[in-house]
C-alpha atoms as a PDB file:
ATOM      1  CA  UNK A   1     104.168  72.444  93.063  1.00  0.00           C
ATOM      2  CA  UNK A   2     100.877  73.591  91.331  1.00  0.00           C
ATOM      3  CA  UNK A   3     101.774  77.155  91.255  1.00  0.00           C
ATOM      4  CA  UNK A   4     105.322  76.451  89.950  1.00  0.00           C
ATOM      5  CA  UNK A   5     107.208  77.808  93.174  1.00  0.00           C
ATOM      6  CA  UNK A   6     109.882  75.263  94.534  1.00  0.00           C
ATOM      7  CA  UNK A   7     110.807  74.807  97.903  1.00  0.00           C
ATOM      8  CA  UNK A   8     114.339  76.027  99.122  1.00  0.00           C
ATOM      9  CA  UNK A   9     116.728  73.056 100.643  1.00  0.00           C
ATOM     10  CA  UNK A  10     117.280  75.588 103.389  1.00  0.00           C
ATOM     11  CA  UNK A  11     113.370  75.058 104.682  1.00  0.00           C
ATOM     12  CA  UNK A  12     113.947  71.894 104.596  1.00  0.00           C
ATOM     13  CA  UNK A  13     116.909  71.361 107.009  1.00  0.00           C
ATOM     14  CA  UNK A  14     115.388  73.916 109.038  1.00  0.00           C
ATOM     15  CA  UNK A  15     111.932  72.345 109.130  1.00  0.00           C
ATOM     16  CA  UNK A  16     113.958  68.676 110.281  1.00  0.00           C
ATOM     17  CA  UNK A  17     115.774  70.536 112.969  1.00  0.00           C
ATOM     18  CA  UNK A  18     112.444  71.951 114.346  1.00  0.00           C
ATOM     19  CA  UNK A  19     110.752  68.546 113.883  1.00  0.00           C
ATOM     20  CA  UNK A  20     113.509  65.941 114.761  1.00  0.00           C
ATOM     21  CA  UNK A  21     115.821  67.417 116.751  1.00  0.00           C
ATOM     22  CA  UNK A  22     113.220  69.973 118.409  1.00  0.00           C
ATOM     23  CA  UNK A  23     115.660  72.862 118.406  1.00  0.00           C
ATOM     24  CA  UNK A  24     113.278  75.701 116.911  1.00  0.00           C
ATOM     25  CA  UNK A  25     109.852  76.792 118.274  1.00  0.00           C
ATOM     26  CA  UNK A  26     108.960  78.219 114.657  1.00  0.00           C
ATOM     27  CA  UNK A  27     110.123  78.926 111.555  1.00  0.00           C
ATOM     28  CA  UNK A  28     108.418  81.572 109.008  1.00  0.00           C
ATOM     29  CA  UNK A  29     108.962  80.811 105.401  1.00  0.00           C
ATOM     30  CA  UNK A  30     107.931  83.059 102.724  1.00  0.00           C
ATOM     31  CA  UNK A  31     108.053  83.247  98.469  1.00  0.00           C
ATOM     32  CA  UNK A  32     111.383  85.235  97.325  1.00  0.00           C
ATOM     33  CA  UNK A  33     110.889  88.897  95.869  1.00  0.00           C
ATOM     34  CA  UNK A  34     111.226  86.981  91.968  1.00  0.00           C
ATOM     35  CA  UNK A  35     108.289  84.410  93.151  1.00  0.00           C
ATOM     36  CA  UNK A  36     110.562  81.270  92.089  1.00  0.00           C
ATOM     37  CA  UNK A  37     111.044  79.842  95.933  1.00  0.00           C
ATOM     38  CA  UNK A  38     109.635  79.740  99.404  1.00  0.00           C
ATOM     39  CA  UNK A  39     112.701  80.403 101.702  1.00  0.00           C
ATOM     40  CA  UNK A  40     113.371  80.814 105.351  1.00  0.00           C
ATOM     41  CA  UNK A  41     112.337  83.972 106.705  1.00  0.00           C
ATOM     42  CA  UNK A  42     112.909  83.693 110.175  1.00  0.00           C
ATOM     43  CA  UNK A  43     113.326  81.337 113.169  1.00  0.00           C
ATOM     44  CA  UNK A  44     111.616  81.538 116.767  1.00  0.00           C
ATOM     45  CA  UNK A  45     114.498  79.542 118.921  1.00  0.00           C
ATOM     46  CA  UNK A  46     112.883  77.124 121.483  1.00  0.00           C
ATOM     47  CA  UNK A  47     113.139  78.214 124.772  1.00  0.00           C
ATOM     48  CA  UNK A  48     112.265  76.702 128.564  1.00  0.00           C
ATOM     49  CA  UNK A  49     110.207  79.394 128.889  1.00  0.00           C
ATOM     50  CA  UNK A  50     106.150  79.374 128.770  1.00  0.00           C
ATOM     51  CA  UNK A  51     104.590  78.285 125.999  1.00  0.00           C
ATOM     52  CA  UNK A  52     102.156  80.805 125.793  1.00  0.00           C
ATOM     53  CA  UNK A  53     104.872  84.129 125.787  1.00  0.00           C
ATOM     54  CA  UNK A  54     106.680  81.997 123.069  1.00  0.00           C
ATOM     55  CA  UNK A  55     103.606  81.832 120.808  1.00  0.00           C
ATOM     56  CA  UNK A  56     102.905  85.592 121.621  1.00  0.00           C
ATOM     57  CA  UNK A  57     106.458  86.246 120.409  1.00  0.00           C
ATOM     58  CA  UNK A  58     106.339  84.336 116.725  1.00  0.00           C
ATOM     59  CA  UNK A  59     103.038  86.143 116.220  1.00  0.00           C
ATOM     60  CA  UNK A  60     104.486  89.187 116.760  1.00  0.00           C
ATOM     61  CA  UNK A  61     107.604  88.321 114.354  1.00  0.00           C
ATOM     62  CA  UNK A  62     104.294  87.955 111.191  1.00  0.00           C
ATOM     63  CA  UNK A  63     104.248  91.192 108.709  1.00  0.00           C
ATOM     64  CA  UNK A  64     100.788  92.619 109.002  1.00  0.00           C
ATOM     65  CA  UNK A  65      99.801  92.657 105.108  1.00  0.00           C
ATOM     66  CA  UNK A  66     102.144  90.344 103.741  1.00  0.00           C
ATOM     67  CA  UNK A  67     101.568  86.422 103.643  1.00  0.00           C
ATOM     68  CA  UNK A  68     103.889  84.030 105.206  1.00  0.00           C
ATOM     69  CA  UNK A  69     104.038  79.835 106.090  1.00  0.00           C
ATOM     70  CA  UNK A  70     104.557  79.256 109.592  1.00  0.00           C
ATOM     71  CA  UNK A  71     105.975  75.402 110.500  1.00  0.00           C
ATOM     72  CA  UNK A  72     105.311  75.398 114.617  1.00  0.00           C
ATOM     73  CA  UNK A  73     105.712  72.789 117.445  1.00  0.00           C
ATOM     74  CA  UNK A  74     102.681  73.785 118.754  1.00  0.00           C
ATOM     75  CA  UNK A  75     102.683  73.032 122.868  1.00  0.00           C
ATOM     76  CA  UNK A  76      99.809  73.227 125.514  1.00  0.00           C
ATOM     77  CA  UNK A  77      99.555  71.370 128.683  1.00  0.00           C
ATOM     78  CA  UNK A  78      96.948  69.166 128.822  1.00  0.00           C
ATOM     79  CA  UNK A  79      96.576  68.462 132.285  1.00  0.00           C
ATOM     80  CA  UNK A  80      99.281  70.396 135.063  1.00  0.00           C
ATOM     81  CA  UNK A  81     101.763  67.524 134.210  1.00  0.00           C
ATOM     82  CA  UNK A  82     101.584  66.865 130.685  1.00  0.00           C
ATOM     83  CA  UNK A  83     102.535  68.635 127.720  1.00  0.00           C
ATOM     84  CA  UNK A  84     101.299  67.875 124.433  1.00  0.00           C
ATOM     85  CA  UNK A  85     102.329  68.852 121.165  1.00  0.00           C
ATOM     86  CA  UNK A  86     101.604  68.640 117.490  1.00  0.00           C
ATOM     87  CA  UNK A  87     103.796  70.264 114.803  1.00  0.00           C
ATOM     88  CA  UNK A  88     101.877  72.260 112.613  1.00  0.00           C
ATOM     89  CA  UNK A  89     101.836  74.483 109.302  1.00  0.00           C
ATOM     90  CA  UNK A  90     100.159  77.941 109.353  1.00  0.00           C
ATOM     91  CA  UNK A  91      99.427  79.453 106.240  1.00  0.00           C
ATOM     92  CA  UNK A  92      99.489  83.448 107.288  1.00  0.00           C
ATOM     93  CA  UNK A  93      97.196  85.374 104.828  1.00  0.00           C
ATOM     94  CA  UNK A  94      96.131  88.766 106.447  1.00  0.00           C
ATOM     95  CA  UNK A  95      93.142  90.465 105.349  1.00  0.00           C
ATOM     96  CA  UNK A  96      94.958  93.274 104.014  1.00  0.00           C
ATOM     97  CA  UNK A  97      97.830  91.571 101.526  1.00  0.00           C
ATOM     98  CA  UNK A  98      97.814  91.729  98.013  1.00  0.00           C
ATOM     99  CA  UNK A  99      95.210  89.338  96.541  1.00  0.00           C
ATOM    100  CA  UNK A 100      98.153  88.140  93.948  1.00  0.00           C
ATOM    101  CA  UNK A 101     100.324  87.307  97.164  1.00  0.00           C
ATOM    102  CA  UNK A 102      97.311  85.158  98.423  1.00  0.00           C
ATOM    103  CA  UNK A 103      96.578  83.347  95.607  1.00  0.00           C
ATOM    104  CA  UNK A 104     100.516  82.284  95.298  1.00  0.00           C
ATOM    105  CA  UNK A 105     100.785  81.437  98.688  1.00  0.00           C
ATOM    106  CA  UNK A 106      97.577  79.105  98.706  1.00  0.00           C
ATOM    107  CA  UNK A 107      98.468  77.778  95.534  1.00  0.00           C
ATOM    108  CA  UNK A 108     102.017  77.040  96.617  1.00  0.00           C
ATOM    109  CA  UNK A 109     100.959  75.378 100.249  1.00  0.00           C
ATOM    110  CA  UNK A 110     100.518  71.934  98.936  1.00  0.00           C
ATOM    111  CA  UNK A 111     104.237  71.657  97.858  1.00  0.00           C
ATOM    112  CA  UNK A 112     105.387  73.462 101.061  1.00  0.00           C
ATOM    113  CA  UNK A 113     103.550  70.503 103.396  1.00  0.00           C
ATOM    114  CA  UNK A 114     104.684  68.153 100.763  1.00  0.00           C
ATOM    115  CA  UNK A 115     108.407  68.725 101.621  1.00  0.00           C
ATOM    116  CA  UNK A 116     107.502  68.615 105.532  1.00  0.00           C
ATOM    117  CA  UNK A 117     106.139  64.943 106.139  1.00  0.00           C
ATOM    118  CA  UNK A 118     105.678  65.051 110.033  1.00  0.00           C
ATOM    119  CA  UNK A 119     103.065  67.797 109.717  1.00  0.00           C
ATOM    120  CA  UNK A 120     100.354  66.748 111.727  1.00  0.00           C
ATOM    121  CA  UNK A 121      97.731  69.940 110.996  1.00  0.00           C
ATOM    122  CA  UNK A 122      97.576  72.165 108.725  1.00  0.00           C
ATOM    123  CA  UNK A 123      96.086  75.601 109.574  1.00  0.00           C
ATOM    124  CA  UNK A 124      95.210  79.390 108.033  1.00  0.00           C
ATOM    125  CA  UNK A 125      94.819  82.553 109.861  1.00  0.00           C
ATOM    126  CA  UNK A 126      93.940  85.909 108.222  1.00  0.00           C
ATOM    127  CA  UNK A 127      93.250  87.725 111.429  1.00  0.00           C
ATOM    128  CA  UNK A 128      95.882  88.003 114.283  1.00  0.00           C
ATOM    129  CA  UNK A 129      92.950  86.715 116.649  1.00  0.00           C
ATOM    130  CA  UNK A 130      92.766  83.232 114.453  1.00  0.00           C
ATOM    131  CA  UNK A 131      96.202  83.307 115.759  1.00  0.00           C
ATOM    132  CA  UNK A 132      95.730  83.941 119.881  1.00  0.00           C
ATOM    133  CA  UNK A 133      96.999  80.944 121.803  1.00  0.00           C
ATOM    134  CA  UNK A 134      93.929  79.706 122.884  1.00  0.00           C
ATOM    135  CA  UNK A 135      92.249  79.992 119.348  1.00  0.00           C
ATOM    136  CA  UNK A 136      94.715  77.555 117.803  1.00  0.00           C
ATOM    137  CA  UNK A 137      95.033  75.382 120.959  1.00  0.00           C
ATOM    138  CA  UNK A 138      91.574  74.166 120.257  1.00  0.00           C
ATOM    139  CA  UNK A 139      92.009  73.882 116.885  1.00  0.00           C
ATOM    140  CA  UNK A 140      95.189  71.820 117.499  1.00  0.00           C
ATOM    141  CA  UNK A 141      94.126  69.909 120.469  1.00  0.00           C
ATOM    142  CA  UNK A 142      90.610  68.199 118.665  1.00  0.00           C
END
């Protein structure tokens, strides 16, 4: 925790139940008003739905100048048949934030993936087309 900020319990337990029991599509974690903690922000339910209108959904759910971590089970097919998938962490820095937010949030990322052990890429968009499906699909699927 370089920058000092610790991570809430609550992102924790909401991070397993996204990565072991596979009940969340996302979850959007951002630094408290006081700076002391990343907490949860929000959570993108999974749903049987396509994979594509889900992702389209969470990135609509991101504030447009504010920066936020995004944990994702990131899912593409792969062939007709066969889904893939590859949890992920997003750090969310748009162009326009505060540079003070953005140098909090990248100094805090370390102990945010630190706390989330099954994260199998780690990301960062600050541009909402870094974040279109098929941008991050390649990214993910290499």
């Amino acid at each position: 925790m370089a920058s000092g900020i610790a991570v809430n319990d609550k992102c924790i337990q909401e991070y397993q139940a996204l990565s072991r029991a596979r009940t969340h599509r996302a979850v959007i974690l951002k630094i408290n008003d006081d700076m002391s903690e990343v907490v949860v922000d929000s959570i993108l339910p999974k749903s049987q739905g396509d994979h594509e209108g889900d992702w389209k959904d969470f990135v609509k759910l991101l504030p447009e100048s504010d920066c936020r971590y995004v944990v994702v089970d990131f899912e593409w097919k792969d062939q007709p048949t066969v889904t893939k998938s590859k949890i992920c962490l997003i750090l969310w820095s748009p162009e326009y934030s505060r540079v003070r937010s953005k140098m909090i949030y990248a100094a805090s990322q370390e102990a945010v993936a630190s706390k989330m052990a099954d994260v199998q890429r780690q990301l960062q968009a600050t541009e909402l087309e870094e974040l279109e499906y098929g941008v991050i699909k390649n990214q993910v699927a290499k």
